[in-house]
N, C-alpha and C. Protein backbone atom coordinates (compact mmCIF):
# COMPACT_ATOMS: atom_id res chain seq x y z
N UNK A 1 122.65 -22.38 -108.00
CA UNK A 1 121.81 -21.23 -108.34
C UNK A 1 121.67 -21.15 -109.85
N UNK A 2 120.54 -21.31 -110.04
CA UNK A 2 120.26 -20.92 -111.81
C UNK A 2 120.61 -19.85 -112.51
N UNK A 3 120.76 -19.69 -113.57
CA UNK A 3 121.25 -18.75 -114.17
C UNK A 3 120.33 -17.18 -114.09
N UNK A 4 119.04 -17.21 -114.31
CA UNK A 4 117.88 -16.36 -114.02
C UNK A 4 118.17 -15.70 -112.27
N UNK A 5 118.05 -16.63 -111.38
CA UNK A 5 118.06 -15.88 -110.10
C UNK A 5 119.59 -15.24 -109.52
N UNK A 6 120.70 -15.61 -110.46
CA UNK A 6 122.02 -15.48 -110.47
C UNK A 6 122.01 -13.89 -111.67
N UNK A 7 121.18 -13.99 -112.27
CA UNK A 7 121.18 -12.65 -113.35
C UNK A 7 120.45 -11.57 -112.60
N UNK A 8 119.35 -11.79 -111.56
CA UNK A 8 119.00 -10.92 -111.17
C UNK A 8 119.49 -10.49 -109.68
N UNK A 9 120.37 -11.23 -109.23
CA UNK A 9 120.92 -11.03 -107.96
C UNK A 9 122.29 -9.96 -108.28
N UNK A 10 123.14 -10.43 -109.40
CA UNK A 10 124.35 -9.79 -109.94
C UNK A 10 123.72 -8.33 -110.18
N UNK A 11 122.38 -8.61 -111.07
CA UNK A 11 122.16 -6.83 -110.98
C UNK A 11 121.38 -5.86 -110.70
N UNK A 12 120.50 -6.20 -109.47
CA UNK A 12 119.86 -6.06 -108.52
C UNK A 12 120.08 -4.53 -108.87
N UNK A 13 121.24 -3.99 -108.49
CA UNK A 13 121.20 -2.38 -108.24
C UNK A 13 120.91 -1.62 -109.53
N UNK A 14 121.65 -2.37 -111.03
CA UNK A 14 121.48 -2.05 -111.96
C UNK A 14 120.04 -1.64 -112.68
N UNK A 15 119.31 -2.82 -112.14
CA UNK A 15 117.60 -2.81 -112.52
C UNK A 15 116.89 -1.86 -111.90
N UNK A 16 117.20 -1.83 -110.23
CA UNK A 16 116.35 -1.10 -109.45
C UNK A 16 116.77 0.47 -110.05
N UNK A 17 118.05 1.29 -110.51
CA UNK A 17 118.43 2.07 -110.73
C UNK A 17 117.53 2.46 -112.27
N UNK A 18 117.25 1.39 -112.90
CA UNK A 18 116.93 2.02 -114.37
C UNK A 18 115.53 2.27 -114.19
N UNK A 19 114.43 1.34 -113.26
CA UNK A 19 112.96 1.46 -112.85
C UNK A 19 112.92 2.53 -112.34
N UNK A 20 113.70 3.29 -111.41
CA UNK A 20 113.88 4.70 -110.73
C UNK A 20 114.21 5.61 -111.58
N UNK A 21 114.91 5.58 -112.56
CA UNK A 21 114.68 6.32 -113.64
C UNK A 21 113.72 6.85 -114.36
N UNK A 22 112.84 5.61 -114.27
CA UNK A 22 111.65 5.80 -115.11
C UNK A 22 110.31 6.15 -114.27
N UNK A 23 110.75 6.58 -112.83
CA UNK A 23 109.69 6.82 -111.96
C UNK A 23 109.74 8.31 -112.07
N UNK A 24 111.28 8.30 -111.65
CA UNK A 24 111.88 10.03 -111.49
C UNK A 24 110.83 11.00 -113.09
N UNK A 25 111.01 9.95 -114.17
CA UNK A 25 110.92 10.72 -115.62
C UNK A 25 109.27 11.06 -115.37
N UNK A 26 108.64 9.97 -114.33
CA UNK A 26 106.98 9.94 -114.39
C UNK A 26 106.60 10.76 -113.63
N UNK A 27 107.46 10.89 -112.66
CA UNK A 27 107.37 12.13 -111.77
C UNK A 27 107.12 13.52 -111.77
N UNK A 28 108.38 14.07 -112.77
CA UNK A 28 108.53 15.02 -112.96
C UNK A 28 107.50 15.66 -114.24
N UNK A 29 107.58 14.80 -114.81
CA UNK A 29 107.25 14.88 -116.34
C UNK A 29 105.50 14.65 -116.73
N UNK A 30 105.04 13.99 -115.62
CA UNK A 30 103.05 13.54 -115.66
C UNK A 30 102.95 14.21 -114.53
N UNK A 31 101.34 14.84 -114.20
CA UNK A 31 100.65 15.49 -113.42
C UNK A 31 100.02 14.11 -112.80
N UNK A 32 99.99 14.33 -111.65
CA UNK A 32 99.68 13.80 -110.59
C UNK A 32 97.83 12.99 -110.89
N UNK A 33 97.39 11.67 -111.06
CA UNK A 33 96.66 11.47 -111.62
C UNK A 33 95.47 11.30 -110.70
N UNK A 34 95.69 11.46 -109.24
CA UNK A 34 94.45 12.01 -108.44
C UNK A 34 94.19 13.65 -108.34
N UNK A 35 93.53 14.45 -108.41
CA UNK A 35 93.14 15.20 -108.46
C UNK A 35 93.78 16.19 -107.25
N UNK A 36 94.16 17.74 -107.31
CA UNK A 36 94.74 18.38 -106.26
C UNK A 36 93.17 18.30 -105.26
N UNK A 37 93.21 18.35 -104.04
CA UNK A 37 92.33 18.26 -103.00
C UNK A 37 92.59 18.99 -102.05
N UNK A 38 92.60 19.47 -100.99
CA UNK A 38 93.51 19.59 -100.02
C UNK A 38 92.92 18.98 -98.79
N UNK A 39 92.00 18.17 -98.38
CA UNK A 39 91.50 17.21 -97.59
C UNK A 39 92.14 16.03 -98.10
N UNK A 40 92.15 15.91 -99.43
CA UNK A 40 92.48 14.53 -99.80
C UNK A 40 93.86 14.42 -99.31
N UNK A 41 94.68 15.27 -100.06
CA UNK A 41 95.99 15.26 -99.73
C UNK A 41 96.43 15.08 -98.55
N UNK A 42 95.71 15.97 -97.56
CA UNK A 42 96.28 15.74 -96.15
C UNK A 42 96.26 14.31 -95.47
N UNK A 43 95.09 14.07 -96.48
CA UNK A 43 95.26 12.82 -96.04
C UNK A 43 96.10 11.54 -96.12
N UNK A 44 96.32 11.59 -97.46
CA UNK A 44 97.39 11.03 -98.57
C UNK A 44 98.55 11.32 -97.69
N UNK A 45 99.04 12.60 -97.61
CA UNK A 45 100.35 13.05 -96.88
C UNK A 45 100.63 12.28 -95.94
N UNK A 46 99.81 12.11 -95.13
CA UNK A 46 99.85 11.78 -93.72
C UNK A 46 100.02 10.15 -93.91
N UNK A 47 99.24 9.97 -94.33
CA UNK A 47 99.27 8.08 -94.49
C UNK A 47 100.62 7.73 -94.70
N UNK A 48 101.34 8.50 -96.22
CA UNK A 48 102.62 8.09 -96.47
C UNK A 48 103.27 8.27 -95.57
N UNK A 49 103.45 9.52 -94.73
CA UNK A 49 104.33 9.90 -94.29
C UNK A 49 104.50 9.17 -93.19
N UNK A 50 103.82 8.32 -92.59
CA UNK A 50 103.39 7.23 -91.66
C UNK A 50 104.24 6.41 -92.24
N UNK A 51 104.06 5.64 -93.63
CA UNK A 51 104.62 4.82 -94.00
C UNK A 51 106.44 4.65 -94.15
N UNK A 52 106.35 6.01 -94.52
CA UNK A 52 107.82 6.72 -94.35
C UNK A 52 108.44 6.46 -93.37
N UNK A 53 107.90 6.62 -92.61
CA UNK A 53 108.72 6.29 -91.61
C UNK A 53 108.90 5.18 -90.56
N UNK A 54 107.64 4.38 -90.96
CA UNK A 54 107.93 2.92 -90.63
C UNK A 54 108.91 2.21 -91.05
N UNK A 55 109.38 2.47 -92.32
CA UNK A 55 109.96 1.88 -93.42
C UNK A 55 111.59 2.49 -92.75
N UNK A 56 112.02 4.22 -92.45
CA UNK A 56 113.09 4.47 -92.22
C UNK A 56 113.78 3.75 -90.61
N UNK A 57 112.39 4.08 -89.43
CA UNK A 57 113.33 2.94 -88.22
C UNK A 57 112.88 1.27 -88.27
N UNK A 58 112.32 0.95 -89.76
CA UNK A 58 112.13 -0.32 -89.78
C UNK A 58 113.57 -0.53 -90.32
N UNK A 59 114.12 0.26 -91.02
CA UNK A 59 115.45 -0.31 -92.05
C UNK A 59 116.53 -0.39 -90.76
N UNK A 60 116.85 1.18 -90.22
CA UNK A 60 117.62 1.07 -88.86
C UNK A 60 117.79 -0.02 -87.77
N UNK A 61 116.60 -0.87 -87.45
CA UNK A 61 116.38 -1.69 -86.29
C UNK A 61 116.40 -3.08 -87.13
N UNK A 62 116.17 -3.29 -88.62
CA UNK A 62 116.98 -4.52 -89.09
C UNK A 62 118.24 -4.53 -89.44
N UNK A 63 119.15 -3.48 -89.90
CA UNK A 63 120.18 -3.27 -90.24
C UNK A 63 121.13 -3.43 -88.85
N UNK A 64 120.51 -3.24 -87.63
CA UNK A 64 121.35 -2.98 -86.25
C UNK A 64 121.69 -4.86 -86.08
N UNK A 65 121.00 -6.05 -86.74
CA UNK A 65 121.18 -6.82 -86.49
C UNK A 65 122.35 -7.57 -87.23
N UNK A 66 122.09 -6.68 -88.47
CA UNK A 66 122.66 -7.74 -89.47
C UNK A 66 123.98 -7.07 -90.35
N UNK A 67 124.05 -5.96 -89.34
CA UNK A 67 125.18 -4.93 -89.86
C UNK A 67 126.44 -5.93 -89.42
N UNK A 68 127.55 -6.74 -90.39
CA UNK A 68 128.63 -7.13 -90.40
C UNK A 68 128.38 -8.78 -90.14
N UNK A 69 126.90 -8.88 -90.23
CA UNK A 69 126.44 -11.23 -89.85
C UNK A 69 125.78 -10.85 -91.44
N UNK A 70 125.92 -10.77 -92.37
CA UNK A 70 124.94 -10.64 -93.45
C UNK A 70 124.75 -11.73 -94.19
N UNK A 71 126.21 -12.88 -94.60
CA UNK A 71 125.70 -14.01 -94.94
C UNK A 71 126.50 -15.11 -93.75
N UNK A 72 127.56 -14.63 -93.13
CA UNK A 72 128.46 -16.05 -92.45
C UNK A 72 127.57 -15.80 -91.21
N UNK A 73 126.96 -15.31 -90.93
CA UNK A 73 126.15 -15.55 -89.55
C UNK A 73 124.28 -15.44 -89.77
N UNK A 74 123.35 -16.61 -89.36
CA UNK A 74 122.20 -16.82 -89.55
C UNK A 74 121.44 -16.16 -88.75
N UNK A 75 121.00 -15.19 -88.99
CA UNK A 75 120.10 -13.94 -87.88
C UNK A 75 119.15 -14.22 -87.26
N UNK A 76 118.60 -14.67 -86.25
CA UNK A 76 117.36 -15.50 -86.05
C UNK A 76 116.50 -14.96 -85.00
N UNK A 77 116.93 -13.39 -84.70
CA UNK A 77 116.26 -12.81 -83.37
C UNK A 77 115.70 -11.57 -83.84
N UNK A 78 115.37 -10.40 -82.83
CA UNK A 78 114.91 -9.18 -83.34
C UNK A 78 113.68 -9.98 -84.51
N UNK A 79 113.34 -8.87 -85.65
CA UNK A 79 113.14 -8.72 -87.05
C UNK A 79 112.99 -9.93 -87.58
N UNK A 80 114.03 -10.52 -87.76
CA UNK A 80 114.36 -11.61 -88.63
C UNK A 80 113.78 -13.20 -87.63
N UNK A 81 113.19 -13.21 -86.35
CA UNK A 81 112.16 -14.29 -86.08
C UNK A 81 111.30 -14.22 -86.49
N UNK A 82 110.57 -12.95 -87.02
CA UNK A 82 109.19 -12.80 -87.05
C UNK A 82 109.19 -12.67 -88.78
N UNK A 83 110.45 -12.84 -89.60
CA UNK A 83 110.05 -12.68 -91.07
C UNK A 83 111.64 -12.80 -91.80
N UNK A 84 111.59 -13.27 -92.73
CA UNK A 84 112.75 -14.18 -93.34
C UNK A 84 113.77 -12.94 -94.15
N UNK A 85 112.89 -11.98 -94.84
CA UNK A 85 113.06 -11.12 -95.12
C UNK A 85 112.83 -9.37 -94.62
N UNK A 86 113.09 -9.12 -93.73
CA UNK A 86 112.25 -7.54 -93.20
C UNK A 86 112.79 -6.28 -93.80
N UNK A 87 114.13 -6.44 -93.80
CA UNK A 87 114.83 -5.25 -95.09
C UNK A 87 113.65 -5.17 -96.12
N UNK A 88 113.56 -6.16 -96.97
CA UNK A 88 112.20 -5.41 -98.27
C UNK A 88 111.23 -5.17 -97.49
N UNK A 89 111.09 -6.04 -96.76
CA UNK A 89 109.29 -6.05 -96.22
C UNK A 89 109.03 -4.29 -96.04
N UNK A 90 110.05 -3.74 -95.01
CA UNK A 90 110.32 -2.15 -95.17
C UNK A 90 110.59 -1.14 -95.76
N UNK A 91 111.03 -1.81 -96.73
CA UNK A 91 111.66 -1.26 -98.36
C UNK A 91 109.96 -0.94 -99.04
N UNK A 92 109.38 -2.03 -98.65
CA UNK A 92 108.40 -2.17 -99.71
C UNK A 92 107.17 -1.09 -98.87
N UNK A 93 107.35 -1.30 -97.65
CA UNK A 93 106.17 -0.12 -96.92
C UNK A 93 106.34 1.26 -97.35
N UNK A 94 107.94 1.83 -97.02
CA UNK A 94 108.13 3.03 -97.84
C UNK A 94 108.06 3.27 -99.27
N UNK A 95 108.17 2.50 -100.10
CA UNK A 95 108.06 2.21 -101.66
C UNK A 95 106.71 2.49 -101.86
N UNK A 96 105.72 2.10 -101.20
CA UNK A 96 104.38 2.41 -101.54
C UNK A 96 103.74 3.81 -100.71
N UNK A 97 104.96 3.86 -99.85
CA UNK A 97 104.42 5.23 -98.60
C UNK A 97 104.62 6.57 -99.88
N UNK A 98 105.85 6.50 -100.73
CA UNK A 98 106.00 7.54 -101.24
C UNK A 98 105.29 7.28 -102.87
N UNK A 99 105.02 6.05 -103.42
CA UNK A 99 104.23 5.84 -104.32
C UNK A 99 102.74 6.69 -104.19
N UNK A 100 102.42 6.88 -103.25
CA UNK A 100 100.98 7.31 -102.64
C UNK A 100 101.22 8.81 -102.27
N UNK A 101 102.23 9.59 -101.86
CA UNK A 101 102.45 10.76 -101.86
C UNK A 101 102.29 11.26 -103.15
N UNK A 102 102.83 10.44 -103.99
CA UNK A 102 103.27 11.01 -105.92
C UNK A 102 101.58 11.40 -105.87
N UNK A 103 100.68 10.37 -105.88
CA UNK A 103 99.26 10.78 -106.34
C UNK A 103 99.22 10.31 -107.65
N UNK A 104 100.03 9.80 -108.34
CA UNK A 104 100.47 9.35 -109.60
C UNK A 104 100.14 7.96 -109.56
N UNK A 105 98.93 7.24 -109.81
CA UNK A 105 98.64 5.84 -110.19
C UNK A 105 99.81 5.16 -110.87
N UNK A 106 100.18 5.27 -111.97
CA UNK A 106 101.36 4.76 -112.70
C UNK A 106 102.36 4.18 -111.86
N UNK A 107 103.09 5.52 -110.90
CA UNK A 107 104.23 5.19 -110.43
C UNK A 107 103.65 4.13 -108.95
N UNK A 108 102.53 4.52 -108.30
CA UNK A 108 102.24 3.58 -107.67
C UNK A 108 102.38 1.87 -108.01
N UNK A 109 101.91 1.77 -109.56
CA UNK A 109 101.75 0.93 -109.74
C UNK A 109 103.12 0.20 -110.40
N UNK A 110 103.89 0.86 -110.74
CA UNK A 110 105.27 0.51 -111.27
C UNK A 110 105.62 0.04 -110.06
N UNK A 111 106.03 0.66 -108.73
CA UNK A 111 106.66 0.19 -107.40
C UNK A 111 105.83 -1.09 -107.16
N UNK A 112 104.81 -1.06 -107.11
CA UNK A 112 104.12 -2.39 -106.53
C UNK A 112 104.43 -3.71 -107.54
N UNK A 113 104.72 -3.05 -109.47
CA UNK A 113 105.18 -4.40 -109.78
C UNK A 113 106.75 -4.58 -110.08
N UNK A 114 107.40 -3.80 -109.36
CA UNK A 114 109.41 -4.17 -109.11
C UNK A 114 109.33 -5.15 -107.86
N UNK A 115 108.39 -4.69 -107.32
CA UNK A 115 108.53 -5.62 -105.43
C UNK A 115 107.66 -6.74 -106.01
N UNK A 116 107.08 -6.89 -106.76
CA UNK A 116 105.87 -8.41 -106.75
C UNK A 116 106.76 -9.42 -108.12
N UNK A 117 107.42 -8.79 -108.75
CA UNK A 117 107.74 -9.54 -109.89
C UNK A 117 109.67 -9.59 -110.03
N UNK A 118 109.98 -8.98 -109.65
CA UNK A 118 111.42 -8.55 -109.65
C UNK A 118 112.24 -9.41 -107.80
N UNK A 119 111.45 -8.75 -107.00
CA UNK A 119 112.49 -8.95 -105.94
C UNK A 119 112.11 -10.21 -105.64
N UNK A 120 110.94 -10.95 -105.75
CA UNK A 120 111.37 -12.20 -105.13
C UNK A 120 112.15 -13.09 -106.07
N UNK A 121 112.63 -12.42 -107.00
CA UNK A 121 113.83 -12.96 -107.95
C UNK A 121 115.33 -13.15 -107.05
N UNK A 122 115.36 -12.00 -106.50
CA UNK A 122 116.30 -11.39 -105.59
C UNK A 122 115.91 -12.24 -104.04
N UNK A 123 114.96 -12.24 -103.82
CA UNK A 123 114.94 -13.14 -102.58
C UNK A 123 115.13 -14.47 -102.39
N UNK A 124 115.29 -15.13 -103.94
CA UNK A 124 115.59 -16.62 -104.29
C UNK A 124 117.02 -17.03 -104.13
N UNK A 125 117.74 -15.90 -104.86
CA UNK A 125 118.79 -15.93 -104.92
C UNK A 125 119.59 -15.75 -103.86
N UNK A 126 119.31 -14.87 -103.03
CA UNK A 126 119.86 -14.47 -101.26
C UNK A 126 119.85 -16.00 -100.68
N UNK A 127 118.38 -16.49 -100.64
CA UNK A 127 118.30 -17.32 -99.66
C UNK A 127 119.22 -18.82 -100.61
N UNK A 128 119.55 -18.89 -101.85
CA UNK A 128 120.45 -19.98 -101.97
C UNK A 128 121.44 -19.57 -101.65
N UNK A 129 122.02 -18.45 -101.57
CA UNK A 129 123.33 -18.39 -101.02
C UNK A 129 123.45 -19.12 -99.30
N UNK A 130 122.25 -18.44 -98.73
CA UNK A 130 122.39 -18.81 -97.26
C UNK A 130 122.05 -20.49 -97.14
N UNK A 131 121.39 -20.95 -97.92
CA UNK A 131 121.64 -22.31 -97.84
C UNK A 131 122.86 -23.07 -98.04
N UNK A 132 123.46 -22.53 -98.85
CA UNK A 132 124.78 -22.69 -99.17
C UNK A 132 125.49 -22.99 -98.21
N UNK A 133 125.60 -21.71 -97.22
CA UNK A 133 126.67 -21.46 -96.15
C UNK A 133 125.83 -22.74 -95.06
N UNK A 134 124.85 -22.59 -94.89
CA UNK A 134 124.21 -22.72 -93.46
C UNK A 134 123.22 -23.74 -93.16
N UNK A 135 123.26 -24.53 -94.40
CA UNK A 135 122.61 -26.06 -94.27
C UNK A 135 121.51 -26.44 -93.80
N UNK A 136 120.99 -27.14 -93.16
CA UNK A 136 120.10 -27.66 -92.32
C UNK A 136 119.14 -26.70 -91.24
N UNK A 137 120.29 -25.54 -91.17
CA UNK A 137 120.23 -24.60 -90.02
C UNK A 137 119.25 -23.27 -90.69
N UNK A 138 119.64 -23.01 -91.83
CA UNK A 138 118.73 -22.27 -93.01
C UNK A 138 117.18 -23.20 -92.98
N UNK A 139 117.38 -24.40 -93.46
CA UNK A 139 116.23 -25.18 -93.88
C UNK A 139 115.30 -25.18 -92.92
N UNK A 140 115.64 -25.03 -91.30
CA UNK A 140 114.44 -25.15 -90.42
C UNK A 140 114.43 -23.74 -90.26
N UNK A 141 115.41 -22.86 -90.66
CA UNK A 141 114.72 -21.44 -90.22
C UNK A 141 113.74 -20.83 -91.46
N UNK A 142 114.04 -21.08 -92.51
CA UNK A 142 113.25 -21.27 -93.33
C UNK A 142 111.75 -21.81 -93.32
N UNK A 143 111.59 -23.12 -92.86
CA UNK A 143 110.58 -23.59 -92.74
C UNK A 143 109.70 -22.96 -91.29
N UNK A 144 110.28 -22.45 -90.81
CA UNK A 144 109.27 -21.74 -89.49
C UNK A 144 109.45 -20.59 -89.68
N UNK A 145 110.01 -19.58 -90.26
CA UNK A 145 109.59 -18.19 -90.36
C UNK A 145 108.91 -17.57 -91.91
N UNK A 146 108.28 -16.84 -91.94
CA UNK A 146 107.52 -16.43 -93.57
C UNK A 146 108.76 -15.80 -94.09
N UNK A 147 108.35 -15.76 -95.25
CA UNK A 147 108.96 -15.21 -96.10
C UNK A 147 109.34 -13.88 -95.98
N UNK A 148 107.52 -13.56 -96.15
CA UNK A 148 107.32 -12.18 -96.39
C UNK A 148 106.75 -11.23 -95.24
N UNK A 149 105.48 -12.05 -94.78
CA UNK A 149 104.51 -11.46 -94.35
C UNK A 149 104.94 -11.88 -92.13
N UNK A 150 105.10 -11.27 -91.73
CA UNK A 150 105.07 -10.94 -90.05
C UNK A 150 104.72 -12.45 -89.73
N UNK A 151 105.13 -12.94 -88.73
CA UNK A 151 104.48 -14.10 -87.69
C UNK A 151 105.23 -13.14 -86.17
N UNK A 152 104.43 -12.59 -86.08
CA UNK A 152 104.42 -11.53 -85.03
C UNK A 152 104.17 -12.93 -83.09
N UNK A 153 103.70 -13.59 -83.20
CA UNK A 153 103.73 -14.51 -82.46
C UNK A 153 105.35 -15.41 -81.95
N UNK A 154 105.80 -15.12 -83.08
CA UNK A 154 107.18 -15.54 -82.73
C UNK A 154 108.50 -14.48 -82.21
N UNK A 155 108.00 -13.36 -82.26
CA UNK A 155 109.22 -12.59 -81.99
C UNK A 155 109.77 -12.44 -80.84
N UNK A 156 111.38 -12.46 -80.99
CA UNK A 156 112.25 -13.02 -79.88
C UNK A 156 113.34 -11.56 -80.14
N UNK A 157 113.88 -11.70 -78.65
CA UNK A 157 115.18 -10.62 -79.22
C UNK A 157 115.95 -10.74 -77.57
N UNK A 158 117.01 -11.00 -78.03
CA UNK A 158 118.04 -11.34 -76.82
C UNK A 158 118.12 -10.03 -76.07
N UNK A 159 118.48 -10.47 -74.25
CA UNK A 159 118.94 -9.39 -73.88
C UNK A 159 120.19 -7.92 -73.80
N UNK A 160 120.96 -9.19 -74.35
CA UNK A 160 122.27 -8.74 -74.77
C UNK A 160 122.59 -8.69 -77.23
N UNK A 161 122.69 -7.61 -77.40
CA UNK A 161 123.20 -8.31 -78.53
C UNK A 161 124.22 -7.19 -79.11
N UNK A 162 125.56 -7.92 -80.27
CA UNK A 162 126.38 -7.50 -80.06
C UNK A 162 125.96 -6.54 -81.85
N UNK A 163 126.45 -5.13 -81.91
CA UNK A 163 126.45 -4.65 -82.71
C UNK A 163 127.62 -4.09 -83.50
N UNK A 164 127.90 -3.98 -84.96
CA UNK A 164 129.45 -3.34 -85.32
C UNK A 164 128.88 -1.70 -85.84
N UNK A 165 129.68 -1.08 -84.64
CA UNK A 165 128.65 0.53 -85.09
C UNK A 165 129.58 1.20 -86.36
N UNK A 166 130.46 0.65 -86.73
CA UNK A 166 130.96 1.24 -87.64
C UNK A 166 130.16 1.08 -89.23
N UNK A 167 130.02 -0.25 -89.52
CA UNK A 167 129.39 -0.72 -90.48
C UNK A 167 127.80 -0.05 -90.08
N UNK A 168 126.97 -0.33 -88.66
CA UNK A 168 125.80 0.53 -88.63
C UNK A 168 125.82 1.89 -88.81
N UNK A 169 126.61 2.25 -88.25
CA UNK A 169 126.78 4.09 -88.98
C UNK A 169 126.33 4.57 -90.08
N UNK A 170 126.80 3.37 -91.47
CA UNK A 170 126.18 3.74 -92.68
C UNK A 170 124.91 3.82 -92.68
N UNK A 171 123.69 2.83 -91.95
CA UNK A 171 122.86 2.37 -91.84
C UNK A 171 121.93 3.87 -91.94
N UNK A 172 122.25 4.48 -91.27
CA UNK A 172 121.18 5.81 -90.88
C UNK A 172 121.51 6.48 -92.59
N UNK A 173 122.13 6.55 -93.09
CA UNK A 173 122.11 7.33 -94.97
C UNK A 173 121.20 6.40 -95.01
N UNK A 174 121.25 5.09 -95.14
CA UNK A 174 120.24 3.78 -96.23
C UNK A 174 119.06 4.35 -95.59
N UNK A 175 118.81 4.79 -94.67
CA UNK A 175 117.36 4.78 -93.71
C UNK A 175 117.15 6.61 -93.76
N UNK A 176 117.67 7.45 -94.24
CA UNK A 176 117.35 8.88 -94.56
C UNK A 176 116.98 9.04 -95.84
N UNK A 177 117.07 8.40 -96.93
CA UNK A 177 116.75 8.32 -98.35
C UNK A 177 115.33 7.95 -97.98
N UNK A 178 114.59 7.35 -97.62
CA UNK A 178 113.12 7.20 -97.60
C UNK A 178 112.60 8.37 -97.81
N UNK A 179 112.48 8.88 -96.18
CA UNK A 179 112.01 10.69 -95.85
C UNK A 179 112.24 11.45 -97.03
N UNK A 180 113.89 11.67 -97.25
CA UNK A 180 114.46 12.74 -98.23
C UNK A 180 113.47 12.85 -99.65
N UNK A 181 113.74 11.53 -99.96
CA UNK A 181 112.30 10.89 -101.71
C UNK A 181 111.19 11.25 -100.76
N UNK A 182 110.20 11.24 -100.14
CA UNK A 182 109.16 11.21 -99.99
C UNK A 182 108.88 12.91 -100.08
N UNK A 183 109.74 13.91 -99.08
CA UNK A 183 110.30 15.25 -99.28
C UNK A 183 110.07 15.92 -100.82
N UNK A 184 111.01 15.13 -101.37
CA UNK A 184 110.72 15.46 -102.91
C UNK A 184 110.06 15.52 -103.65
N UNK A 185 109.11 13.96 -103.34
CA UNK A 185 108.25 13.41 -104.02
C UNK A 185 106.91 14.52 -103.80
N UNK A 186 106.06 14.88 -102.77
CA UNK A 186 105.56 15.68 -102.59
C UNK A 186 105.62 16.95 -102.98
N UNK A 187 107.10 17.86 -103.14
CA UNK A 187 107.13 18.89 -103.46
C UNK A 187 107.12 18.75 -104.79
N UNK A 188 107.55 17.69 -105.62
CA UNK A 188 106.76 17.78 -107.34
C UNK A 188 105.38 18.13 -107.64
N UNK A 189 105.42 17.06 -106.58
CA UNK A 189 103.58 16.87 -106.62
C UNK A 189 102.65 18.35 -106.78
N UNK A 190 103.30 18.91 -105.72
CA UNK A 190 102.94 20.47 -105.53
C UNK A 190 103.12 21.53 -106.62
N UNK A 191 104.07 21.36 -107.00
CA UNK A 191 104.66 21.75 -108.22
C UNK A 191 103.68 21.76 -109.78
N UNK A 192 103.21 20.29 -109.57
CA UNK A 192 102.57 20.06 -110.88
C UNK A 192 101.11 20.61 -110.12
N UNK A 193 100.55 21.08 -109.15
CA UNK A 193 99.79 21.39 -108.99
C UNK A 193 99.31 23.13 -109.59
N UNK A 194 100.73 23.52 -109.36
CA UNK A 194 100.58 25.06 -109.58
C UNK A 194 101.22 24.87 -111.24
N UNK A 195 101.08 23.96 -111.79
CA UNK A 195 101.21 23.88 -112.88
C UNK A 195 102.98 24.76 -113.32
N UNK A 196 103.32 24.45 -112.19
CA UNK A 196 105.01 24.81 -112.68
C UNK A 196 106.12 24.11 -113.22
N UNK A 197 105.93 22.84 -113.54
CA UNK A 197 106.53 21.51 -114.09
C UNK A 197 105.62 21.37 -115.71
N UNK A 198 106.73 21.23 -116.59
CA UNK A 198 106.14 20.71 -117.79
C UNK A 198 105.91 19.44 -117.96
N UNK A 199 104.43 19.31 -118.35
CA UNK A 199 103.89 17.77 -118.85
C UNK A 199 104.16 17.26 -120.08
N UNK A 200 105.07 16.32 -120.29
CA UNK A 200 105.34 15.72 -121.37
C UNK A 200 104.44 14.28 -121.99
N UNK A 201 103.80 13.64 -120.86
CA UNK A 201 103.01 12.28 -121.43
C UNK A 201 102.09 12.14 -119.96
């Protein structure tokens, strides 16, 4: 592993934490750069909130697979036949579900370039590890499932499969933070509508 995809794997949480910083600051701090509506919005609302929650039982129903197989076991059913990665892929639906609630172009556009320029830094680095472990067995699962994007034609999911509910337990916090931000995200929104939030830039 190179030094670059090894720098951004080590601080993955560190980066994503300081970009959220600077969303939270855009948030609070800029008025919403589509216009208050209230057709529009409902509409806006609704879309995200769609997205929201694709993204929260999308995280739940990949996490149920891979809760305690994360690198010594190769996941190849559910989710993970139909896409190499589905944790972001869902990460990234809600990321833009609540980007689009803000109404805030900027922060829209900040989320869309952490997921286009940043994580497949992070997805380089994952998948050398699993090559690492898993050889040959990585390389053809690799080569027949996408990366990114669904091959919905392939999806498989055993009748039986075994889950560790202790480690999934956490799973439902990772998958309530979507909603909760989107919650928030909106009631700023509202906020800067009635002009009760100070605009700084």
């Amino acid at each position: 592993m190179n030094k670059t995809l090894s720098f951004f794997k080590e601080n993955r949480l560190l980066i994503s934490r300081l970009v959220g910083l600077i969303i939270i600051a855009l948030l609070l701090f800029s008025k919403p750069t589509i216009a208050a509506d209230l057709t529009l919005n409902l509409i806006l609302w609704s879309l995200s909130f769609i997205l929201v929650l694709i993204c929260a039982f999308g995280r739940l129903w990949t996490l149920a697979y891979i809760s305690g197989n994360k690198t010594m076991n190769l996941i190849e059913v559910g989710p993970y036949s139909m896409v190499r990665n589905p944790l972001y892929l869902f990460s990234l639906i809600g990321a833009i579900g609540i980007g689009i609630a803000s109404r805030n172009l900027p922060v829209l556009a900040l989320i869309v370039a952490l997921f286009a320029f940043y994580y497949p830094f992070v997805i380089r680095a994952e998948e050398a590890n699993l090559s690492h472990h898993h050889g040959a067995s990585f390389a053809e699962f690799k080569a027949r499932v996408p990366m990114f994007w669904p091959r919905f034609s392939q999806y498989k999911v055993p009748e039986y499969y075994e889950i560790n509910t202790r480690l999934h337990r956490r799973s439902f916090f990772s998958a309530c933070w979507f909603p909760l931000i989107y919650m928030a995200v909106v009631i700023i929104a509202v906020l800067h509508d009635n002009d009760l939030l100070p605009v700084l830039f």
